[in-house]
C-alpha atoms as a PDB file:
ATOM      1  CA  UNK A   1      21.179  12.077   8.184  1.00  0.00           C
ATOM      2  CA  UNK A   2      22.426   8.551   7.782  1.00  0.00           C
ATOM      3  CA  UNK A   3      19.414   5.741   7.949  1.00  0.00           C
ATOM      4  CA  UNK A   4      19.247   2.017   6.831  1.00  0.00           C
ATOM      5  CA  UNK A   5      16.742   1.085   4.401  1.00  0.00           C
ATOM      6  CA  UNK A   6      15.896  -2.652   5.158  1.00  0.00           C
ATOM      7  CA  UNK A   7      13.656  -4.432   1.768  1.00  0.00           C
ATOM      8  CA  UNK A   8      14.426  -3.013  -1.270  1.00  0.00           C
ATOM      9  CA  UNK A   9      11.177  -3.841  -3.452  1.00  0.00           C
ATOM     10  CA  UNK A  10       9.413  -1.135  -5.660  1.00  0.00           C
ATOM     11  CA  UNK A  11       8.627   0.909  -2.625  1.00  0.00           C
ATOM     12  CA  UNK A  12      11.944   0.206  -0.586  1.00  0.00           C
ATOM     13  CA  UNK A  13      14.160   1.001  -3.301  1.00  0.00           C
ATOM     14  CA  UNK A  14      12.613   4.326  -4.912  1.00  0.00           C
ATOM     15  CA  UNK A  15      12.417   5.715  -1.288  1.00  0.00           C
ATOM     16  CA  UNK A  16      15.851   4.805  -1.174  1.00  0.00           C
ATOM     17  CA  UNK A  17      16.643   6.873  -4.336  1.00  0.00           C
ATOM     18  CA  UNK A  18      14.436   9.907  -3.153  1.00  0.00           C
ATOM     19  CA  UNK A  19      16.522   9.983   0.147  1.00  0.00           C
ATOM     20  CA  UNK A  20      20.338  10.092  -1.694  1.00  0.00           C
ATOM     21  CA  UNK A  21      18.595  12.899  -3.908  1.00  0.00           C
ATOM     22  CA  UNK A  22      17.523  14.710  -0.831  1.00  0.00           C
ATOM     23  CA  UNK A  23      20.987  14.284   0.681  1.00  0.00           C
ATOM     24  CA  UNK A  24      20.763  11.774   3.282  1.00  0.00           C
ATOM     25  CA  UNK A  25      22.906   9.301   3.223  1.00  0.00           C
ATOM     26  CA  UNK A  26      21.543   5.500   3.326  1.00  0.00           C
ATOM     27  CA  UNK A  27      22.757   2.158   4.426  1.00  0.00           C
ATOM     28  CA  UNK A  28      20.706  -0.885   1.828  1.00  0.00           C
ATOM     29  CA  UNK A  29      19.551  -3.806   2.731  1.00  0.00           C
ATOM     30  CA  UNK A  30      18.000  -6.901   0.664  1.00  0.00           C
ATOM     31  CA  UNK A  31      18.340 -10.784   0.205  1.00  0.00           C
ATOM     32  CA  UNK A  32      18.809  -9.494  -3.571  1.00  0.00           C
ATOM     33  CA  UNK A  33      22.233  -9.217  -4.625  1.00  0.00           C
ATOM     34  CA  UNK A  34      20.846  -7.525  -7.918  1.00  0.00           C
ATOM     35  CA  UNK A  35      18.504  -5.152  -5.471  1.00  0.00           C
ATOM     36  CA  UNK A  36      21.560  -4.439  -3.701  1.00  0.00           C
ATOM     37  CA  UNK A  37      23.568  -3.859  -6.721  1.00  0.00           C
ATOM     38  CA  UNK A  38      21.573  -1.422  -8.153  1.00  0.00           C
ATOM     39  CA  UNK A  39      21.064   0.459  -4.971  1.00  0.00           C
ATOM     40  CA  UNK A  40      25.012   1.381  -4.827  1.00  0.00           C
ATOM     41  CA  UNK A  41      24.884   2.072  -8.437  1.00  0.00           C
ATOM     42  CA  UNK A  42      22.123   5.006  -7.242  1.00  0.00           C
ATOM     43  CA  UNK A  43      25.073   6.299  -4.557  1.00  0.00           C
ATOM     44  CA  UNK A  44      24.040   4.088  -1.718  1.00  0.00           C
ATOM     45  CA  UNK A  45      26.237   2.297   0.969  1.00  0.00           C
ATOM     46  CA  UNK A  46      25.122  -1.466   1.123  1.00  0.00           C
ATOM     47  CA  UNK A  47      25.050  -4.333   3.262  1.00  0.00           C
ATOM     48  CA  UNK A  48      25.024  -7.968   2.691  1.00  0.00           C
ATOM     49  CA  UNK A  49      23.571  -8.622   6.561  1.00  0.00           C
ATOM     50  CA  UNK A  50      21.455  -6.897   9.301  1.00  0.00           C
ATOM     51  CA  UNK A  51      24.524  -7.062  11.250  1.00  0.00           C
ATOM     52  CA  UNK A  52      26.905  -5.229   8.821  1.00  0.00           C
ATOM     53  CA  UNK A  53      24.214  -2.333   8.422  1.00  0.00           C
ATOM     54  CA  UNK A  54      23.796  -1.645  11.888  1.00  0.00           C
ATOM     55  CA  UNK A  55      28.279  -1.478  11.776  1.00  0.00           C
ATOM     56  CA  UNK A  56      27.680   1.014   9.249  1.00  0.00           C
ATOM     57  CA  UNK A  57      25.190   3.739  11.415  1.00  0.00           C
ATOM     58  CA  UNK A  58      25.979   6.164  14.198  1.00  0.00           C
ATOM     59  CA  UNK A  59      24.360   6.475  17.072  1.00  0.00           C
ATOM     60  CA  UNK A  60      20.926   7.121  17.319  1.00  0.00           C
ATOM     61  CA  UNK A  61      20.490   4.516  14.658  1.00  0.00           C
ATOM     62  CA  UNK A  62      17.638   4.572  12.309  1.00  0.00           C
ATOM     63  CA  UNK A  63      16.649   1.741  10.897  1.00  0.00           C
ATOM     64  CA  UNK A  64      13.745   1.857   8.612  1.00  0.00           C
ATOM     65  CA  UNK A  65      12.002  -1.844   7.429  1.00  0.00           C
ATOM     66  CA  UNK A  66      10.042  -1.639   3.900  1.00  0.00           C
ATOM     67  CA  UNK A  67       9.008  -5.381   3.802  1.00  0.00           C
ATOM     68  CA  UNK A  68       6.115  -7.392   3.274  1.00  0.00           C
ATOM     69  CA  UNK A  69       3.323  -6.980   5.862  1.00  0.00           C
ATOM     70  CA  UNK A  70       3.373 -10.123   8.351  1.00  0.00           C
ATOM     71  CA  UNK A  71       6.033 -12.641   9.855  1.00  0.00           C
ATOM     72  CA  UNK A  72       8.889 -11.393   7.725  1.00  0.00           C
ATOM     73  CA  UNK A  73       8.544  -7.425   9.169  1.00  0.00           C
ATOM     74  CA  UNK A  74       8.121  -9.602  12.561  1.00  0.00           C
ATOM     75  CA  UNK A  75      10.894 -11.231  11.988  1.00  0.00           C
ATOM     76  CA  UNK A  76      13.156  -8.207  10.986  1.00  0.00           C
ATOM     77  CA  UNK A  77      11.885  -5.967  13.758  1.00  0.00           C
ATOM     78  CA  UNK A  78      13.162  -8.735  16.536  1.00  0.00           C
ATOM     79  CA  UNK A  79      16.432  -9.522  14.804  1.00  0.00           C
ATOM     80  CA  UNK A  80      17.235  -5.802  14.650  1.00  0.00           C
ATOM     81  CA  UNK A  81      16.034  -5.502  18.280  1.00  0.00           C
ATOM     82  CA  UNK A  82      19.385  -7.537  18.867  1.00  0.00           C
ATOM     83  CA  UNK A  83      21.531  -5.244  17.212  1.00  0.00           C
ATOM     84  CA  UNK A  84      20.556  -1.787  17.994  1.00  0.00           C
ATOM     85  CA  UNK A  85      21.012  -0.265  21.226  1.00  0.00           C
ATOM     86  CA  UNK A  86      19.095   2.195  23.569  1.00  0.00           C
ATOM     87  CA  UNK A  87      18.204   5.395  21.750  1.00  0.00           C
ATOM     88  CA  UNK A  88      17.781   3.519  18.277  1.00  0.00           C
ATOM     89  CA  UNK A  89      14.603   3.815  16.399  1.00  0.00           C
ATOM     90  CA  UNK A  90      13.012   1.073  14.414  1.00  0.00           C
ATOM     91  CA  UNK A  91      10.255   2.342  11.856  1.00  0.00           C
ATOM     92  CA  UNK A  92       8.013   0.112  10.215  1.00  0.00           C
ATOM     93  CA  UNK A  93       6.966   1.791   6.879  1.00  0.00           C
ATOM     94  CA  UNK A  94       4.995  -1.016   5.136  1.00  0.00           C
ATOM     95  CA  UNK A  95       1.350  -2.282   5.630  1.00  0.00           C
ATOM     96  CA  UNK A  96       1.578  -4.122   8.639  1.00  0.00           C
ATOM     97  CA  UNK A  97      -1.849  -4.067  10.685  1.00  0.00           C
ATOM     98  CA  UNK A  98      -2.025  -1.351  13.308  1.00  0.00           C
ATOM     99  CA  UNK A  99      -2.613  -3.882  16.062  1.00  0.00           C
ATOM    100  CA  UNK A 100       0.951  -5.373  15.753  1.00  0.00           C
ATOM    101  CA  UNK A 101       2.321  -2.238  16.437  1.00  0.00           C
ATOM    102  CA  UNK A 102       1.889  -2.070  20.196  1.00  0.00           C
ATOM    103  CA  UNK A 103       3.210  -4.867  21.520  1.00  0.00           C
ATOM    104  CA  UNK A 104       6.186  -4.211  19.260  1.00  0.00           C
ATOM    105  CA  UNK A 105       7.029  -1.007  20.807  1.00  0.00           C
ATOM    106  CA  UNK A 106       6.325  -2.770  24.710  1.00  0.00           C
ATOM    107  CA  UNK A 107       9.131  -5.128  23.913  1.00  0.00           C
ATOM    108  CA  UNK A 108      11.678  -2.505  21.751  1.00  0.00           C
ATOM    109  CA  UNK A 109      10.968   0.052  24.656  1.00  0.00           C
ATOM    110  CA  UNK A 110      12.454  -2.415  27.381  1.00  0.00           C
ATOM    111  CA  UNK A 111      15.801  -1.992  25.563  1.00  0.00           C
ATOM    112  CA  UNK A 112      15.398   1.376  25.068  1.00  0.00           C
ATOM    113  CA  UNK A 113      14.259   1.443  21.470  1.00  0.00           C
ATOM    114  CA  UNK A 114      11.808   3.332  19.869  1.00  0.00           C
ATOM    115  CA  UNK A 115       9.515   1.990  17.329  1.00  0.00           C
ATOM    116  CA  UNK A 116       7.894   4.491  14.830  1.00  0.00           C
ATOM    117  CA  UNK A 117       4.692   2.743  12.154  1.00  0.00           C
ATOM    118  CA  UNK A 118       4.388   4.533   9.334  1.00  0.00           C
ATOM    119  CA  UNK A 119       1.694   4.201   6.465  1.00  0.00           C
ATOM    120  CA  UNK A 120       3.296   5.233   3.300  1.00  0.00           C
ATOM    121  CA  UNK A 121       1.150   6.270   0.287  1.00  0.00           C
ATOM    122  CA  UNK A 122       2.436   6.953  -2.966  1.00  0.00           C
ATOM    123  CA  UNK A 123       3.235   4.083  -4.974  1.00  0.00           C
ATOM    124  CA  UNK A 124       5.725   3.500  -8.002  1.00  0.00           C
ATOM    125  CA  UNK A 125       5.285   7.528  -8.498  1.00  0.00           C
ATOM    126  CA  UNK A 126       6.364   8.384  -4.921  1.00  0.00           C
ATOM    127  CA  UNK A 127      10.223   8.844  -6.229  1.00  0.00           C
ATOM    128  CA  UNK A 128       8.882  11.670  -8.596  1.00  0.00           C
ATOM    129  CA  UNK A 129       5.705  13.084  -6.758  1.00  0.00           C
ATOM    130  CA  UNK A 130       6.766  11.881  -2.767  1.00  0.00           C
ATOM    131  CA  UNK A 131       5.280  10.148  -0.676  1.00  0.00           C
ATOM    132  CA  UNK A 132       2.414  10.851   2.180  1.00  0.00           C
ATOM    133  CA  UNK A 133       3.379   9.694   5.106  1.00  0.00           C
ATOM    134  CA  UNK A 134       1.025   8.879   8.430  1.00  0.00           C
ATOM    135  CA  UNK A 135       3.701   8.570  11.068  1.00  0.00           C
ATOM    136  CA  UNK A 136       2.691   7.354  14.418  1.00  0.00           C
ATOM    137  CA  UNK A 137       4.920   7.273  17.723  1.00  0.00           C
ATOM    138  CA  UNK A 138       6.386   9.101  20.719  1.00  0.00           C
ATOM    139  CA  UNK A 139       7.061  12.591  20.155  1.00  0.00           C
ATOM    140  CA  UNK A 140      10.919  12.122  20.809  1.00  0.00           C
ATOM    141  CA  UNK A 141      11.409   9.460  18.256  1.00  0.00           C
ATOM    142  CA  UNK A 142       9.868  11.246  15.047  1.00  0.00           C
ATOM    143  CA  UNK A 143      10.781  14.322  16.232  1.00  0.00           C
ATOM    144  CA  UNK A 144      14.809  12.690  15.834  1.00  0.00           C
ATOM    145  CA  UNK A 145      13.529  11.186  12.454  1.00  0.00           C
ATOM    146  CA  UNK A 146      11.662  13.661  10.748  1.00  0.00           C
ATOM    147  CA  UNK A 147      14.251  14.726   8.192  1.00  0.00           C
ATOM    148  CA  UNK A 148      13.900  11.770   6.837  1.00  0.00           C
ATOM    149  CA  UNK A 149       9.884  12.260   7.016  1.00  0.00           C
ATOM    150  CA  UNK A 150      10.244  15.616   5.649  1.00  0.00           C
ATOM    151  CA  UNK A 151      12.619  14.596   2.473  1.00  0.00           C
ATOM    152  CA  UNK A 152      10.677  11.545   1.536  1.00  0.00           C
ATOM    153  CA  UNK A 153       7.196  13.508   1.560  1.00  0.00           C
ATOM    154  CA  UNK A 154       5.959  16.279  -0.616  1.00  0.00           C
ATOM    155  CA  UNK A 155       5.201  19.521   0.736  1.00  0.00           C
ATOM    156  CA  UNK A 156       2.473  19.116   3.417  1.00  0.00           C
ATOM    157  CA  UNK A 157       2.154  15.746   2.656  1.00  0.00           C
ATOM    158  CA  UNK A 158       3.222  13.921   6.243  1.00  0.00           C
ATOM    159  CA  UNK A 159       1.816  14.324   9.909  1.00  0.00           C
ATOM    160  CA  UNK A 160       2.396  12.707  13.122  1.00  0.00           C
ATOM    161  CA  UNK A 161      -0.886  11.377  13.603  1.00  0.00           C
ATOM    162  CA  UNK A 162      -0.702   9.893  16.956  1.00  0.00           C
ATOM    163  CA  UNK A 163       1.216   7.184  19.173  1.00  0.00           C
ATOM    164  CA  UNK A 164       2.422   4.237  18.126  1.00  0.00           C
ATOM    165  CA  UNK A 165      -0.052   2.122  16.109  1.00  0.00           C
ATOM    166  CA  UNK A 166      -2.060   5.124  14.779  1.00  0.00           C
ATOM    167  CA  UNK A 167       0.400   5.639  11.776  1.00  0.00           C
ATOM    168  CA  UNK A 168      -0.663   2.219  10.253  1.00  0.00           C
ATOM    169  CA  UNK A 169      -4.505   2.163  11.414  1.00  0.00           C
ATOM    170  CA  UNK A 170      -4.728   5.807   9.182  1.00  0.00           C
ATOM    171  CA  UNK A 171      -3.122   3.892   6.271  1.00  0.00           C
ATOM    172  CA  UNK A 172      -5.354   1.193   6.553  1.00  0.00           C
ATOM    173  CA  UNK A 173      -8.300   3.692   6.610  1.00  0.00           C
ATOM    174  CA  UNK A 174      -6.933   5.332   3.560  1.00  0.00           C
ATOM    175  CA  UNK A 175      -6.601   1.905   1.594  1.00  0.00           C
ATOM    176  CA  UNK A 176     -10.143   1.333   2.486  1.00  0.00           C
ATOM    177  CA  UNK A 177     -11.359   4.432   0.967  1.00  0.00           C
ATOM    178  CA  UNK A 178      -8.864   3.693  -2.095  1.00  0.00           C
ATOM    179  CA  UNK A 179     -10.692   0.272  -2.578  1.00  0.00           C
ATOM    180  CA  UNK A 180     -14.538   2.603  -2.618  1.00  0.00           C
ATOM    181  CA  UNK A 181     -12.810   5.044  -5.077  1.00  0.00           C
ATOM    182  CA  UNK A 182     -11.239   2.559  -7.368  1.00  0.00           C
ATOM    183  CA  UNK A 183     -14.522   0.730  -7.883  1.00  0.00           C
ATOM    184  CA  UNK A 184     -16.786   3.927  -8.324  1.00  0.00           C
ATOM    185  CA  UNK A 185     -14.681   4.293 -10.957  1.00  0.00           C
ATOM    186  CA  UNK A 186     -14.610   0.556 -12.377  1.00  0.00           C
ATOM    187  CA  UNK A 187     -18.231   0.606 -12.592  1.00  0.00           C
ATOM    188  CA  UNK A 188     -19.128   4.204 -13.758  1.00  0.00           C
ATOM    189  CA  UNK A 189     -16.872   3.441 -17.017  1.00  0.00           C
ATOM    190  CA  UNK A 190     -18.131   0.207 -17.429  1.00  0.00           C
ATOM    191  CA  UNK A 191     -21.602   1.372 -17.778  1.00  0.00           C
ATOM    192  CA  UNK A 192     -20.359   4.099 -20.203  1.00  0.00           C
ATOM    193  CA  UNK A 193     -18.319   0.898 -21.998  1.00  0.00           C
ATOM    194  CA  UNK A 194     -21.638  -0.397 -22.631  1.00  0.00           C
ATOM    195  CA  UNK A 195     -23.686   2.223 -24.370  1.00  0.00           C
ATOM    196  CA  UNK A 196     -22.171   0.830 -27.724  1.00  0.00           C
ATOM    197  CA  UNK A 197     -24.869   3.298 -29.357  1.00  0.00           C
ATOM    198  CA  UNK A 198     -22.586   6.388 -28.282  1.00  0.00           C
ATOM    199  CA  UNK A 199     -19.443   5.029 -29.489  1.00  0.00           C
ATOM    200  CA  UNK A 200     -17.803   6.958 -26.570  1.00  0.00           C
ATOM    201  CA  UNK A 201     -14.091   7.366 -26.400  1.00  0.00           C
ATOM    202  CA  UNK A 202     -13.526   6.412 -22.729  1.00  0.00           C
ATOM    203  CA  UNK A 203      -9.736   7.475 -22.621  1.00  0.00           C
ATOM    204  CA  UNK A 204     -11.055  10.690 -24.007  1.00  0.00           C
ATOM    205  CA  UNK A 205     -13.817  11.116 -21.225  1.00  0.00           C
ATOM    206  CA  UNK A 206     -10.976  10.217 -18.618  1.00  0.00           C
ATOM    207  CA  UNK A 207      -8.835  12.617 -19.630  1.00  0.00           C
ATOM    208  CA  UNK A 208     -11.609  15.763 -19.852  1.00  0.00           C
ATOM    209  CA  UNK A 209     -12.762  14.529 -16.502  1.00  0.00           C
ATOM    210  CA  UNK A 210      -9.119  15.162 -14.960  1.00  0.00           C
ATOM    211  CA  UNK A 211      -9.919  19.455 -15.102  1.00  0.00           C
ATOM    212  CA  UNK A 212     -12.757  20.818 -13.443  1.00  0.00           C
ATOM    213  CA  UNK A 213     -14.605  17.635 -12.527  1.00  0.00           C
ATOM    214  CA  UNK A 214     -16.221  17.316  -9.221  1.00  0.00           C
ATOM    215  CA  UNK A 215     -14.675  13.674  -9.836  1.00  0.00           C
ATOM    216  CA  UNK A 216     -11.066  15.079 -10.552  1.00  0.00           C
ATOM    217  CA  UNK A 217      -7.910  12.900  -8.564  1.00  0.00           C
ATOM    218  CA  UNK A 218      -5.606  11.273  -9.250  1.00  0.00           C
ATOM    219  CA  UNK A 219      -6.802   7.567  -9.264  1.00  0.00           C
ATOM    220  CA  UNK A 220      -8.553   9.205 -12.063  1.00  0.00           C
ATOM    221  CA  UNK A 221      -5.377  10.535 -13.617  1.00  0.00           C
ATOM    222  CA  UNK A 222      -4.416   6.903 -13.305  1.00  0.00           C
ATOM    223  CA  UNK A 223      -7.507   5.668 -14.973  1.00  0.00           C
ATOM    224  CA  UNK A 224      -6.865   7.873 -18.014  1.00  0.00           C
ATOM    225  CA  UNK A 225      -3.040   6.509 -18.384  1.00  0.00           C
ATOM    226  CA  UNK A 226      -4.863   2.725 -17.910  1.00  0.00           C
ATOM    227  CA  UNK A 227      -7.095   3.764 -20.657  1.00  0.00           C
ATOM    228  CA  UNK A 228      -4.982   5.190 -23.284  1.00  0.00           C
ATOM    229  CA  UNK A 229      -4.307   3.988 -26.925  1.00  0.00           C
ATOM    230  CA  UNK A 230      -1.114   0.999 -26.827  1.00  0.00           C
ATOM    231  CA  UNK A 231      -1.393   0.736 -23.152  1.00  0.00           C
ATOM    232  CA  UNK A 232      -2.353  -2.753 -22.996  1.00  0.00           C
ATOM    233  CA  UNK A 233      -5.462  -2.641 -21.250  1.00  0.00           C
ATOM    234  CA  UNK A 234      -7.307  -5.169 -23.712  1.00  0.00           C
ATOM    235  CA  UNK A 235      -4.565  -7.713 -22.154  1.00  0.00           C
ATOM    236  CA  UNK A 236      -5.636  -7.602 -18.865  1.00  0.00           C
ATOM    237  CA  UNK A 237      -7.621 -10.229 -16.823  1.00  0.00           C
ATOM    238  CA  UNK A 238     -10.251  -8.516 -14.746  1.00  0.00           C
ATOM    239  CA  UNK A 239      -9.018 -10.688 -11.601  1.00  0.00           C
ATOM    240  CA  UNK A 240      -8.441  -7.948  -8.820  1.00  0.00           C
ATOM    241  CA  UNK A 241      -6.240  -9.335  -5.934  1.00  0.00           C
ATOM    242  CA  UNK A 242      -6.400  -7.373  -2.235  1.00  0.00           C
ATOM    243  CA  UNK A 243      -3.429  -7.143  -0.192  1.00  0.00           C
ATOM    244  CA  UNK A 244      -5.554  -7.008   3.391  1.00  0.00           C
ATOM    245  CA  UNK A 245      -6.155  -3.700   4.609  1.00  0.00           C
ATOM    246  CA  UNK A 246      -9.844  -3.812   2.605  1.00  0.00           C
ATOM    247  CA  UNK A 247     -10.500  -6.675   4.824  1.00  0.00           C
ATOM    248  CA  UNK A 248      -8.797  -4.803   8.134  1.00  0.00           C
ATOM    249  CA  UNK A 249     -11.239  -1.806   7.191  1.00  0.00           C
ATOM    250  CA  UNK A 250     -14.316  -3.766   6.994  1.00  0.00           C
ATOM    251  CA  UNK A 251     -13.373  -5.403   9.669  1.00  0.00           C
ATOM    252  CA  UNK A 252     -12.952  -2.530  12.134  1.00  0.00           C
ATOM    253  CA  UNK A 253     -16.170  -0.934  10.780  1.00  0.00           C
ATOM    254  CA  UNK A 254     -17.962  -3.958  12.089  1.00  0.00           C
ATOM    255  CA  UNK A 255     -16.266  -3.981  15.826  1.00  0.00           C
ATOM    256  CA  UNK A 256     -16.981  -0.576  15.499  1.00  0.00           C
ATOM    257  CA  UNK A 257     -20.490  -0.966  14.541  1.00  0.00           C
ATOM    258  CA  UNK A 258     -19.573   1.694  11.850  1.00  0.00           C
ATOM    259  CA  UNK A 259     -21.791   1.422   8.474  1.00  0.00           C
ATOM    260  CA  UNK A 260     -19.202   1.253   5.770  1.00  0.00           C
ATOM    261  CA  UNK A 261     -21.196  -0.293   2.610  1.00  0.00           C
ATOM    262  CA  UNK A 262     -19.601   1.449   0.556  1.00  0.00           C
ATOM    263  CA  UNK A 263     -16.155   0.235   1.275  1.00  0.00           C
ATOM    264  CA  UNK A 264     -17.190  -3.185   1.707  1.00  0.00           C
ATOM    265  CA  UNK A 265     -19.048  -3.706  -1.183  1.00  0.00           C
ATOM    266  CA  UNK A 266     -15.836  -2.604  -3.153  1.00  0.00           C
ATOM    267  CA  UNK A 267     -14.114  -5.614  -1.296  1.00  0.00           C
ATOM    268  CA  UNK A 268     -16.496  -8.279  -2.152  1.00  0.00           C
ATOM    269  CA  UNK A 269     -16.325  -6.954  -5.570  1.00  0.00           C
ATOM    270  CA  UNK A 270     -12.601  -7.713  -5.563  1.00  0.00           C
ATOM    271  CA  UNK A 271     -13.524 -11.178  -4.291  1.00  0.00           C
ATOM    272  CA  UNK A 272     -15.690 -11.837  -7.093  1.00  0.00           C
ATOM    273  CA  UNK A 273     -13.426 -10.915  -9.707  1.00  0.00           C
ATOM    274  CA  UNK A 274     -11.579 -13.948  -8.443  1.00  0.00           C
ATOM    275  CA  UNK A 275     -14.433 -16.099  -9.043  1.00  0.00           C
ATOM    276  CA  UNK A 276     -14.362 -17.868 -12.877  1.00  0.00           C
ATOM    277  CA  UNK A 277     -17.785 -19.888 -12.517  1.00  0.00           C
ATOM    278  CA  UNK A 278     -18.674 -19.461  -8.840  1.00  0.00           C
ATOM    279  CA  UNK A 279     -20.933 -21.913  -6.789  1.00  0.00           C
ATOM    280  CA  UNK A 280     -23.413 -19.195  -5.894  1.00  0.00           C
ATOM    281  CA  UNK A 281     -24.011 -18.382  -9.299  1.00  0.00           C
ATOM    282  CA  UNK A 282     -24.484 -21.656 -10.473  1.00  0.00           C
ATOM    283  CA  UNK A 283     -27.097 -21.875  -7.417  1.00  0.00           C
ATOM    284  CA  UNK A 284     -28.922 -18.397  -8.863  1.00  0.00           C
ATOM    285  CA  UNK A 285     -29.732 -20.228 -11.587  1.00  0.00           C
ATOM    286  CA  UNK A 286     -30.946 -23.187 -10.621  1.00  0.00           C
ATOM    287  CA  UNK A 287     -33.561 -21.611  -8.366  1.00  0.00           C
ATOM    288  CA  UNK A 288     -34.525 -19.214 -11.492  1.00  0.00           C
ATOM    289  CA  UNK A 289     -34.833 -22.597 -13.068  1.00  0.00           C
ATOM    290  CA  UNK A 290     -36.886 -24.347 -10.587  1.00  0.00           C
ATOM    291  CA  UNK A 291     -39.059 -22.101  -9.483  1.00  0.00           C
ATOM    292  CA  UNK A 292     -40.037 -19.997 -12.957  1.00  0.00           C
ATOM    293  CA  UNK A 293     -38.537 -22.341 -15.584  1.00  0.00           C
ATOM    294  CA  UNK A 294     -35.609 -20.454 -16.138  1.00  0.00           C
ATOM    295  CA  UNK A 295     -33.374 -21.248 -19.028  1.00  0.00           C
ATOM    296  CA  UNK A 296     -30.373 -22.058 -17.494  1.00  0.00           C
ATOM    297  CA  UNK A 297     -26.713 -22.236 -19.968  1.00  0.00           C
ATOM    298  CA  UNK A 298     -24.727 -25.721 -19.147  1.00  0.00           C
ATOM    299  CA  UNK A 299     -20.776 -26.405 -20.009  1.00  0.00           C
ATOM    300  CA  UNK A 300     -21.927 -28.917 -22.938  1.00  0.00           C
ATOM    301  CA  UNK A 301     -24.844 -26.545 -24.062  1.00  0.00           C
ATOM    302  CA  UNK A 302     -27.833 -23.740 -23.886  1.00  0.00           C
ATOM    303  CA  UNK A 303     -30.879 -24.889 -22.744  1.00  0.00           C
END
């Protein structure tokens, strides 16, 4: 099968690789000459416009965006809308929220175009391991693109989980639970990291934990590579960024009226990570201060 790959960033252009392996053919697309460059150097066709790629497919077209979440996958989506013609699928595989994805589809299906979300899970290691995909759409359009499903994922690793919208509201789910698992973990080997009378070898404990532990995945797996000798992980500046779908989680828990502490905790956490000498700190301590006499610690000194 022959299908465009538009953004060719870490995710666009390993799934881009993983598809020439599997023997489809693919059509690259990115404002990067270099991106571009090395994408024919891994066997694929290239374009230099969203024009020229759609030139280069056969009918029904497949065109599948990888970009950034928000006005640029907008933006894409309509100027492709231009170019394709009835019968062509548009699939949006990157983190866009779920609520986008309907009145995309409305205004694709009144040309006859089929729009397919699709949460994609797998990171820099989806070239190697695959990549699980939650596909949402019609029935017609991922039946017509599920090759390309099927090579990009590992074995039982991709579903149609519903119509249109409920490919990206699963992946935003999953990223929710990722930001609860990620900071279980933060905090259970900090506390270990601070029993300095045990001298314990955390990238040892990591790496035991991996076989047989009730706490066994692979965000662990990940944790033991992050904690192993020459890895760099003294360098690193314990400011954790989030790329939205924390937020969208925490945020459709409470229209839901869904507890989800858990989840949301792990999001404030990232936000205070961000924090160098916050106002509400400073604030902590001067009521400790005021009302118990408190030593409080000042920029120019202890007191």
């Amino acid at each position: 099968m022959k299908i465009a790959m538009i953004g060719l960033g870490k995710m666009g252009a390993n799934m881009t690789k993983r598809l020439l392996v599997k023997g489809h053919s693919v059509v690259a697309y990115d404002i990067s000459e270099e991106a571009r460059a090395a994408a024919r150097a891994d066997g694929a066709y290239t374009a230099d416009s969203l024009s020229a790629i759609v030139d280069q497919l056969e009918p029904p077209r497949i065109a599948w965006v990888m970009l950034p979440a928000g006005e640029v996958t907008i933006s894409t989506i309509e100027q492709l809308s231009k170019l394709l013609s009835s019968g062509d699928i548009i699939i949006d595989g990157g983190n866009s929220h779920y609520t986008e994805a309907a009145p995309l589809a409305g205004k694709l299906a009144s040309q006859g175009i089929d729009f397919i979300d699709a949460g994609v899970s797998g990171g820099v290691w989806g070239l190697e391991n695959g990549y699980c995909l939650m596909v949402g759409g019609s029935t017609e359009a991922v039946r017509t693109a599920e090759p390309i499903f099927l090579a990009l994922a590992p074995e039982g690793g991709y579903a149609h989980v519903g119509p249109v919208g409920s490919g990206h509201f699963v992946k935003m789910v999953h990223n929710g639970i990722e930001y609860g698992m990620m900071q279980a973990y933060a905090e259970g080997f900090e506390i270990m990291a601070a029993a300095k009378e045990f001298s314990l070898d955390l990238h040892e404990i990591a790496s035991i934990w991996r076989y047989g532990s009730v706490v066994r995945s692979w965000l662990l797996e990940l944790t033991e590579r992050a904690l192993a000798p020459g890895s760099g992980f003294e360098e690193i500046k314990g400011v954790v960024a989030d790329s939205g779908e924390g937020r969208w989680t925490v945020q459709e828990a409470i229209d839901r009226s869904i507890p989800a502490p858990v989840i949301s905790a792990a999001l404030y956490a990232r936000f205070a990570s961000r924090q160098v000498d916050s106002f509400a700190g400073k604030l902590l301590a001067a009521l400790r201060n005021q009302f118990g006499g408190h030593a409080v610690v000042t920029e120019k000194k202890g007191r």
